[in-house]
N, C-alpha and C. Protein backbone atom coordinates (compact mmCIF):
# COMPACT_ATOMS: atom_id res chain seq x y z
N UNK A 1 -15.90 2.92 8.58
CA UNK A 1 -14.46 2.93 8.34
C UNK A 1 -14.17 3.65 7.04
N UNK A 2 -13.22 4.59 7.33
CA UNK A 2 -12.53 4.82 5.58
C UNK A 2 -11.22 5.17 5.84
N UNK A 3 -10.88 4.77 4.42
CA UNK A 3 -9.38 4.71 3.98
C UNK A 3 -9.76 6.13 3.41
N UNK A 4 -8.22 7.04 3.34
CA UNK A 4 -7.84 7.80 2.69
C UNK A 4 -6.46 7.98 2.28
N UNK A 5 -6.63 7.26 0.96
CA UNK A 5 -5.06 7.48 0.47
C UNK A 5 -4.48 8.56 -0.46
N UNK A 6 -3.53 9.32 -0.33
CA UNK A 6 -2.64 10.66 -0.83
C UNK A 6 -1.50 10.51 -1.06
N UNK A 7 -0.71 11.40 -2.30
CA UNK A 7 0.30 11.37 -1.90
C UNK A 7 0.83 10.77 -3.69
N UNK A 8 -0.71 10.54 -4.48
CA UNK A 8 0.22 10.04 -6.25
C UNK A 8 0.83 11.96 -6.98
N UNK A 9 1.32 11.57 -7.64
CA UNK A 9 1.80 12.77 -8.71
C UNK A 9 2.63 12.10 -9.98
N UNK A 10 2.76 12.70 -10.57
CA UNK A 10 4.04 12.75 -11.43
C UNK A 10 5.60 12.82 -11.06
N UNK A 11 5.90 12.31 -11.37
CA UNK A 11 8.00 12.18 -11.10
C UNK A 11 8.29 11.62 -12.12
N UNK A 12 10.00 12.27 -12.66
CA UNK A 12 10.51 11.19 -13.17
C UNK A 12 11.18 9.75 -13.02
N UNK A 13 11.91 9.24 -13.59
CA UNK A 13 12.38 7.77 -13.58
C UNK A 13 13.60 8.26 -12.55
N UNK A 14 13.41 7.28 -11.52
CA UNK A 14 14.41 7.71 -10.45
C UNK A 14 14.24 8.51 -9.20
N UNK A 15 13.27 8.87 -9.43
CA UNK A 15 12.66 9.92 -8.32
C UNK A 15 11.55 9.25 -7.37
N UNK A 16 11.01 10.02 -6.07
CA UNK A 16 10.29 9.34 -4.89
C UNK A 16 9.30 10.03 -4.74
N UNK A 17 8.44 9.34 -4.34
CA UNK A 17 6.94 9.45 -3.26
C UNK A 17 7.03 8.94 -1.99
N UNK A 18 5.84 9.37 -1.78
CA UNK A 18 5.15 8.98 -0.53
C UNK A 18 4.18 8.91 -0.06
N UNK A 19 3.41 7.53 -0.42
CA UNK A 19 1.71 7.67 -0.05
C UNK A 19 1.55 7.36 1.35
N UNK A 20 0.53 8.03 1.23
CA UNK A 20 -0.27 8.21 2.91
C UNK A 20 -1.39 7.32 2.83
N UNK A 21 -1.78 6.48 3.85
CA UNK A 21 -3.33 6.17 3.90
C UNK A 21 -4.14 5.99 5.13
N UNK A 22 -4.61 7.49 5.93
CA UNK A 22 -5.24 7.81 6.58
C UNK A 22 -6.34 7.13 6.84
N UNK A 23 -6.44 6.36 7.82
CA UNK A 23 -7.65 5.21 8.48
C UNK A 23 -8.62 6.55 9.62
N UNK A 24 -9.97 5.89 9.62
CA UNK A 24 -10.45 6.78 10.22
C UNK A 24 -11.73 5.28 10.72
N UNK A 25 -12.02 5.52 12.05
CA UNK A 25 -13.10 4.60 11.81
C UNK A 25 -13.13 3.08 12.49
N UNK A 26 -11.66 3.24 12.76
CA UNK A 26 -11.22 1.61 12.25
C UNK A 26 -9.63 1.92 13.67
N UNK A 27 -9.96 1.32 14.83
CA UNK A 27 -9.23 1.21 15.88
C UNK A 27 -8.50 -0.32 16.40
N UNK A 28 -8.21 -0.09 16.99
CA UNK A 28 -7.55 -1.56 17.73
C UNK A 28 -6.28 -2.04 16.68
N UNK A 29 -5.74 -3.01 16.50
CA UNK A 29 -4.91 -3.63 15.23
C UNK A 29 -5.44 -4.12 14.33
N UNK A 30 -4.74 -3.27 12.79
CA UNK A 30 -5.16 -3.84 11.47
C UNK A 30 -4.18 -4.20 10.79
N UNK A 31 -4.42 -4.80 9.87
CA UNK A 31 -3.20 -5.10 8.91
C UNK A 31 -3.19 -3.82 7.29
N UNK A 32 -2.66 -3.55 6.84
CA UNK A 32 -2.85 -2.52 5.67
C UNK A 32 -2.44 -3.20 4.43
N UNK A 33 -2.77 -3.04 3.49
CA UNK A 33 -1.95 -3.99 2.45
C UNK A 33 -2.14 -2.47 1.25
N UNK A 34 -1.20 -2.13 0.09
CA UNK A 34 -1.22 -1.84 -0.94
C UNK A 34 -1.07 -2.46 -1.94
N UNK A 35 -1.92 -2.10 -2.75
CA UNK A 35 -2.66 -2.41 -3.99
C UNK A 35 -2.12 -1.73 -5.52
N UNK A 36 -1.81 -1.79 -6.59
CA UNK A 36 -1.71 -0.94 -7.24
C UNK A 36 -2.23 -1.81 -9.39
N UNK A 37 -3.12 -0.57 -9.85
CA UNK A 37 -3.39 -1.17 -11.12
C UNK A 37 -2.93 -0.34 -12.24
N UNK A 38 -2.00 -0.73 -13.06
CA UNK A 38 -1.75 -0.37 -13.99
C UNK A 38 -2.88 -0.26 -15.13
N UNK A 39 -2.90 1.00 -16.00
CA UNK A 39 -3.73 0.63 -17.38
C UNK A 39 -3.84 -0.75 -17.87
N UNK A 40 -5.29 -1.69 -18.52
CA UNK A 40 -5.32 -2.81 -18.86
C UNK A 40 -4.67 -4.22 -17.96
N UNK A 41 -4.37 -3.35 -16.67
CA UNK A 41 -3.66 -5.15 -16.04
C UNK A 41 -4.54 -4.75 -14.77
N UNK A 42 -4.45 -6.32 -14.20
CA UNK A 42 -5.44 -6.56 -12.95
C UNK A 42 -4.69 -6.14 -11.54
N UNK A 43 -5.47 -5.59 -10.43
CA UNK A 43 -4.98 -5.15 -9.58
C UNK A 43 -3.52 -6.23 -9.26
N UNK A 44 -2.45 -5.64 -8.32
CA UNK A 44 -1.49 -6.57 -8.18
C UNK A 44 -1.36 -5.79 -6.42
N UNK A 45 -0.83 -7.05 -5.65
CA UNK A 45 -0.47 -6.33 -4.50
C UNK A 45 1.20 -5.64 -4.77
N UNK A 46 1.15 -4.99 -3.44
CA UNK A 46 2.27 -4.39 -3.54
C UNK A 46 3.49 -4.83 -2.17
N UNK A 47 2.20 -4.50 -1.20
CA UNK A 47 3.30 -4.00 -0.26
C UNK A 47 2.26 -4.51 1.20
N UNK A 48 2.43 -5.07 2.17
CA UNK A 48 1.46 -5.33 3.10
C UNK A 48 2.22 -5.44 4.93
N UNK A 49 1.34 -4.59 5.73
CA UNK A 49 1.94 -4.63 7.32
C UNK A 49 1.12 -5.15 7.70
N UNK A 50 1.70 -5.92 9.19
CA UNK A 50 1.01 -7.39 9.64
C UNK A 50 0.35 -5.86 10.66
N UNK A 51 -0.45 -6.36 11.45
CA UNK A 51 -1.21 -5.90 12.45
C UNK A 51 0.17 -5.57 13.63
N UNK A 52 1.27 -6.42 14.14
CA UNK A 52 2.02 -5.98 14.48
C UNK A 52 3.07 -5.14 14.40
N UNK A 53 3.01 -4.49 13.05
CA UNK A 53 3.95 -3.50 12.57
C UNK A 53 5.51 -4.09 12.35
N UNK A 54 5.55 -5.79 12.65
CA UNK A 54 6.47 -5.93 12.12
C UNK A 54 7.12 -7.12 11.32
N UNK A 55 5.50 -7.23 10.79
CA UNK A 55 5.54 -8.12 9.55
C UNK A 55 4.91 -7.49 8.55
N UNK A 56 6.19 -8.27 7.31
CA UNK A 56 5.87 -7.04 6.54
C UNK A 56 6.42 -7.72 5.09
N UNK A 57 5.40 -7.27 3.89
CA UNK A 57 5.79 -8.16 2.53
C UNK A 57 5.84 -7.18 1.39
N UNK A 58 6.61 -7.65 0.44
CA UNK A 58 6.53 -6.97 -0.77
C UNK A 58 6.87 -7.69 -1.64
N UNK A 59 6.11 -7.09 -2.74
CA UNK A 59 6.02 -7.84 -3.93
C UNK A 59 7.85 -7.29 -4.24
N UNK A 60 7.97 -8.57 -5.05
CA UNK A 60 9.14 -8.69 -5.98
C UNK A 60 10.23 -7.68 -6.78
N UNK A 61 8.71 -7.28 -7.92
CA UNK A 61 8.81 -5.88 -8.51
C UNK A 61 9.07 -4.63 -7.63
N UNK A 62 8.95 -4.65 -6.49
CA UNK A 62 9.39 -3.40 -5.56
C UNK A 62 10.11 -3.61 -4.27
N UNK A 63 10.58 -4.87 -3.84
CA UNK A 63 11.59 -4.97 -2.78
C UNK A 63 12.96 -4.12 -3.33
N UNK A 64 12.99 -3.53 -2.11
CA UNK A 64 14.62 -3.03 -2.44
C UNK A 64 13.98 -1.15 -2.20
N UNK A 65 13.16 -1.29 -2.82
CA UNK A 65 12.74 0.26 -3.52
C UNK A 65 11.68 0.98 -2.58
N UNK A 66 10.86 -0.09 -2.22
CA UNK A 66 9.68 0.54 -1.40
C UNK A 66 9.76 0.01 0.05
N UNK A 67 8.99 1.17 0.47
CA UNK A 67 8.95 0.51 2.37
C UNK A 67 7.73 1.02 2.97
N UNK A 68 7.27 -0.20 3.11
CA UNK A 68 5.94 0.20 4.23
C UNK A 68 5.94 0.75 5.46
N UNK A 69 5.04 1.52 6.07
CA UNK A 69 5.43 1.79 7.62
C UNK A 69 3.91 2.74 8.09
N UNK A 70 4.14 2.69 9.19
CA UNK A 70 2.89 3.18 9.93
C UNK A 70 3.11 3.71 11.38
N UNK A 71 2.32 4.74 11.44
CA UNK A 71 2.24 6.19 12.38
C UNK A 71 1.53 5.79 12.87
N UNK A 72 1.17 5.34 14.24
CA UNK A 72 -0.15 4.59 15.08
C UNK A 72 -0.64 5.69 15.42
N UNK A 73 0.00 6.92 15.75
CA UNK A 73 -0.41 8.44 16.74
C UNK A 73 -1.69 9.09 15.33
N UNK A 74 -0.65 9.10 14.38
CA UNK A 74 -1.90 9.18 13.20
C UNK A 74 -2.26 8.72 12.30
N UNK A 75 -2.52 7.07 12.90
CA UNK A 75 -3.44 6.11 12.33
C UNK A 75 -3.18 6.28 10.50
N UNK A 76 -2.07 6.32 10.50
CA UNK A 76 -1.56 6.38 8.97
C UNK A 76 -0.54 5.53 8.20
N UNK A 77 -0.88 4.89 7.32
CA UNK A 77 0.07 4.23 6.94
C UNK A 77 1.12 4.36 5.76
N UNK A 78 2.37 4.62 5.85
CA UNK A 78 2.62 5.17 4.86
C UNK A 78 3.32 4.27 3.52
N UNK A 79 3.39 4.55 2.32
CA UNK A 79 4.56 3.73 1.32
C UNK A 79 5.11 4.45 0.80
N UNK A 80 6.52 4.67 1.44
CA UNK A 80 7.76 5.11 0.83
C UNK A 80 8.42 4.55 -0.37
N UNK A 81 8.11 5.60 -1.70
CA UNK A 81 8.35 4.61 -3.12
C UNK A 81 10.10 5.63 -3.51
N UNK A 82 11.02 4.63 -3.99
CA UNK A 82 12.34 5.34 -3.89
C UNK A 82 12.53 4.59 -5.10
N UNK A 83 13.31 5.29 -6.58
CA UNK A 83 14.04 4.88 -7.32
C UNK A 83 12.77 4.07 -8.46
N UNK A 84 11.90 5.43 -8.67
CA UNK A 84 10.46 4.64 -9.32
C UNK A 84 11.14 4.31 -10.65
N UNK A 85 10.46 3.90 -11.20
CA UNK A 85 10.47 3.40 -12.53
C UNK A 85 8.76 3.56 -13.62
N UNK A 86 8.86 3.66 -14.80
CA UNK A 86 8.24 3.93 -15.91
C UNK A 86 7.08 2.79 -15.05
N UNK A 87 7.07 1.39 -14.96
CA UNK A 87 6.52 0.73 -14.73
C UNK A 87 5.51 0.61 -13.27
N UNK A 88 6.62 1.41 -12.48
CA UNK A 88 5.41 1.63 -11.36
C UNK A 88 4.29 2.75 -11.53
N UNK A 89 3.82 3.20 -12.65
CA UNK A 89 2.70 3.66 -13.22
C UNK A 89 1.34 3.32 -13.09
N UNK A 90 0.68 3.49 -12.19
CA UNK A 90 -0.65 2.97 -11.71
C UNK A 90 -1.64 3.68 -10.60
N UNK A 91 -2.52 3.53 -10.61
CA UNK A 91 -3.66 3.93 -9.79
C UNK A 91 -3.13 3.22 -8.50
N UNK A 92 -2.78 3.52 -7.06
CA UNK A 92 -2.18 2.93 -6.02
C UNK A 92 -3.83 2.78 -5.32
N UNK A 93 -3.81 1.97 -4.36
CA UNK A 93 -5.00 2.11 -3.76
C UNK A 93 -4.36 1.01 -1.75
N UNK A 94 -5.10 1.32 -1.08
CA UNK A 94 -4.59 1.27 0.18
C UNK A 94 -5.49 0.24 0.71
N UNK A 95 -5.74 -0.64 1.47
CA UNK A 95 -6.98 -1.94 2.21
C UNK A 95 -6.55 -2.27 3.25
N UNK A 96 -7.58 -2.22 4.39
CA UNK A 96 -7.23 -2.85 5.64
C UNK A 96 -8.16 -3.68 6.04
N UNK A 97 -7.47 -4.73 7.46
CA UNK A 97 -8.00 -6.22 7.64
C UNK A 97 -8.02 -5.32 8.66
N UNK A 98 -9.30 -5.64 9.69
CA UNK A 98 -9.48 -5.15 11.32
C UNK A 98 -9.25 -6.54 12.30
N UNK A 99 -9.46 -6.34 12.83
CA UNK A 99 -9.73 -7.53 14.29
C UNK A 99 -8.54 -8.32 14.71
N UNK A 100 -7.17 -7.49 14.21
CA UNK A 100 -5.90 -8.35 14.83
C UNK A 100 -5.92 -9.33 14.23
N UNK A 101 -5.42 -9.41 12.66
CA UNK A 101 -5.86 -10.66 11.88
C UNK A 101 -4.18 -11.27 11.76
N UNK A 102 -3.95 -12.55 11.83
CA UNK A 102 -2.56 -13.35 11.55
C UNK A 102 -2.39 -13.51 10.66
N UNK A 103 -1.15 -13.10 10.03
CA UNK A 103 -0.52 -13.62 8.93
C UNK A 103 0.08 -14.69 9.28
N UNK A 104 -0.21 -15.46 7.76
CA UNK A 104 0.53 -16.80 8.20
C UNK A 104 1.41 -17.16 6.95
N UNK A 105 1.23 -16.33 6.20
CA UNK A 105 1.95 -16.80 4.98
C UNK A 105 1.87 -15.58 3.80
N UNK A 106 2.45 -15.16 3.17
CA UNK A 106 2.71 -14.26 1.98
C UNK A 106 1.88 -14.17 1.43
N UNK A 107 1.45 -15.25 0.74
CA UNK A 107 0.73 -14.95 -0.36
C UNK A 107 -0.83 -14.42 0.37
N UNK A 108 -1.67 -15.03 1.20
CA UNK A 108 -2.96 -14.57 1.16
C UNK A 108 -3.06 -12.81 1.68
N UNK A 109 -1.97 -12.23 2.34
CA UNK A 109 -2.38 -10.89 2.24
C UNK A 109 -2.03 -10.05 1.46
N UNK A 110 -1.91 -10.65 0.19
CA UNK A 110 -0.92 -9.54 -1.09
C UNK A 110 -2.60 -9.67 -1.91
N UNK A 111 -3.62 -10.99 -1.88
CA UNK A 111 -5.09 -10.67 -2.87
C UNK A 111 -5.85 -9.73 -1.92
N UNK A 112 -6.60 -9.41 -3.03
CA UNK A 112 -7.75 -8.28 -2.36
C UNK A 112 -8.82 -9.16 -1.63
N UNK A 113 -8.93 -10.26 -1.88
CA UNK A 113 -9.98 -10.60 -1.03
C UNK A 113 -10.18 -10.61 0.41
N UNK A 114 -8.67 -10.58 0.66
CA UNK A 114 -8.23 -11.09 2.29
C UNK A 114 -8.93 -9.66 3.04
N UNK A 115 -8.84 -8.28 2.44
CA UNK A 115 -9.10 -7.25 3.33
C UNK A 115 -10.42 -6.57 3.16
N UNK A 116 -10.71 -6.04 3.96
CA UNK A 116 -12.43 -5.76 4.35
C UNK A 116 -12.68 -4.57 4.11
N UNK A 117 -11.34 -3.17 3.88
CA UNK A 117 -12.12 -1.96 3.58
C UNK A 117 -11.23 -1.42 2.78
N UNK A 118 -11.08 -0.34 1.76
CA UNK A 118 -10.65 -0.11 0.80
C UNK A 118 -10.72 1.46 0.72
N UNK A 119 -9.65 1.80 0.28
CA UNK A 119 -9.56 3.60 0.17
C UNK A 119 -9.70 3.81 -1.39
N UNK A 120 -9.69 4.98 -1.52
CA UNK A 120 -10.15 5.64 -3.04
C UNK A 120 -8.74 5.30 -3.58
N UNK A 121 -8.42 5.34 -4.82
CA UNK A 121 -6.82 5.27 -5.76
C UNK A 121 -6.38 6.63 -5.17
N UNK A 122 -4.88 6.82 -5.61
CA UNK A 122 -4.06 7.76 -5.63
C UNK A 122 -3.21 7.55 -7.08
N UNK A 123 -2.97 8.51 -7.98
CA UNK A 123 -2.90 7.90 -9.42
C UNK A 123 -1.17 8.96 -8.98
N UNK A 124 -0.43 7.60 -9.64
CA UNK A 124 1.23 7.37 -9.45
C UNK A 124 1.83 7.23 -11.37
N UNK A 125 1.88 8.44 -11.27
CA UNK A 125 2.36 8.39 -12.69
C UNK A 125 4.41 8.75 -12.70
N UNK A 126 4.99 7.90 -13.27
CA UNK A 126 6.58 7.72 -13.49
C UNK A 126 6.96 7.95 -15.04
N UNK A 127 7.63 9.57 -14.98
CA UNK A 127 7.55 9.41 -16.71
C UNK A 127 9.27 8.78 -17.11
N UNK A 128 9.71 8.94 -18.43
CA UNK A 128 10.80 7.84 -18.66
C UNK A 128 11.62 9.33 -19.56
């Protein structure tokens, strides 16, 4: 299985992305979750799709702003980031759960432990 996630750059405060994270490897229903670490702070989730495409969580710091979503034709998942800020500054990184896994509650698919494979960072820099 691999993740491939694309799609960090530079923007200013106010401005959008769009990461990609290209699954390869890895068929049937997964769940995707994003990840993202700022300089000196510990990974934090971000953003997570249930295996059914229509459950779906976000952290706090980015409801309103970001939107998860996914291309089944090309096994891609994307995060639409709108109206960034200085603070969403971080190494983004992409993880998926295989085997049609249930969400049952918020919190366990926002830690990294819950998911089984992991894509390289995409570095998301927001200047001010």
């Amino acid at each position: 299985v691999q993740l491939q996630a694309s799609g960090g750059g530079l923007v200013q405060t106010g401005g959008s992305l769009r990461l990609s994270c290209a699954a390869s490897g890895l068929s049937g229903y997964y769940a995707v979750g994003w990840f993202r670490q700022a300089p000196g702070k510990e990974r934090e989730g971000v953003s997570c799709l249930g295996s059914d495409d229509s459950t779906v969580y976000y952290a706090e710091s980015v409801k309103g702003r970001f939107t998860i979503s996914r291309d089944n034709a090309k096994n891609t998942v994307y995060l639409q980031m709108n109206s960034l800020k200085p603070e969403d500054t971080a190494v983004y990184y992409c993880a998926a759960k295989g085997s049609r896994p249930v969400l049952t509650d918020r919190t366990t698919p926002m830690k990294e432990r819950w998911y089984d494979y992991w894509g390289q960072g995409t570095l998301v820099t927001v200047s001010s």
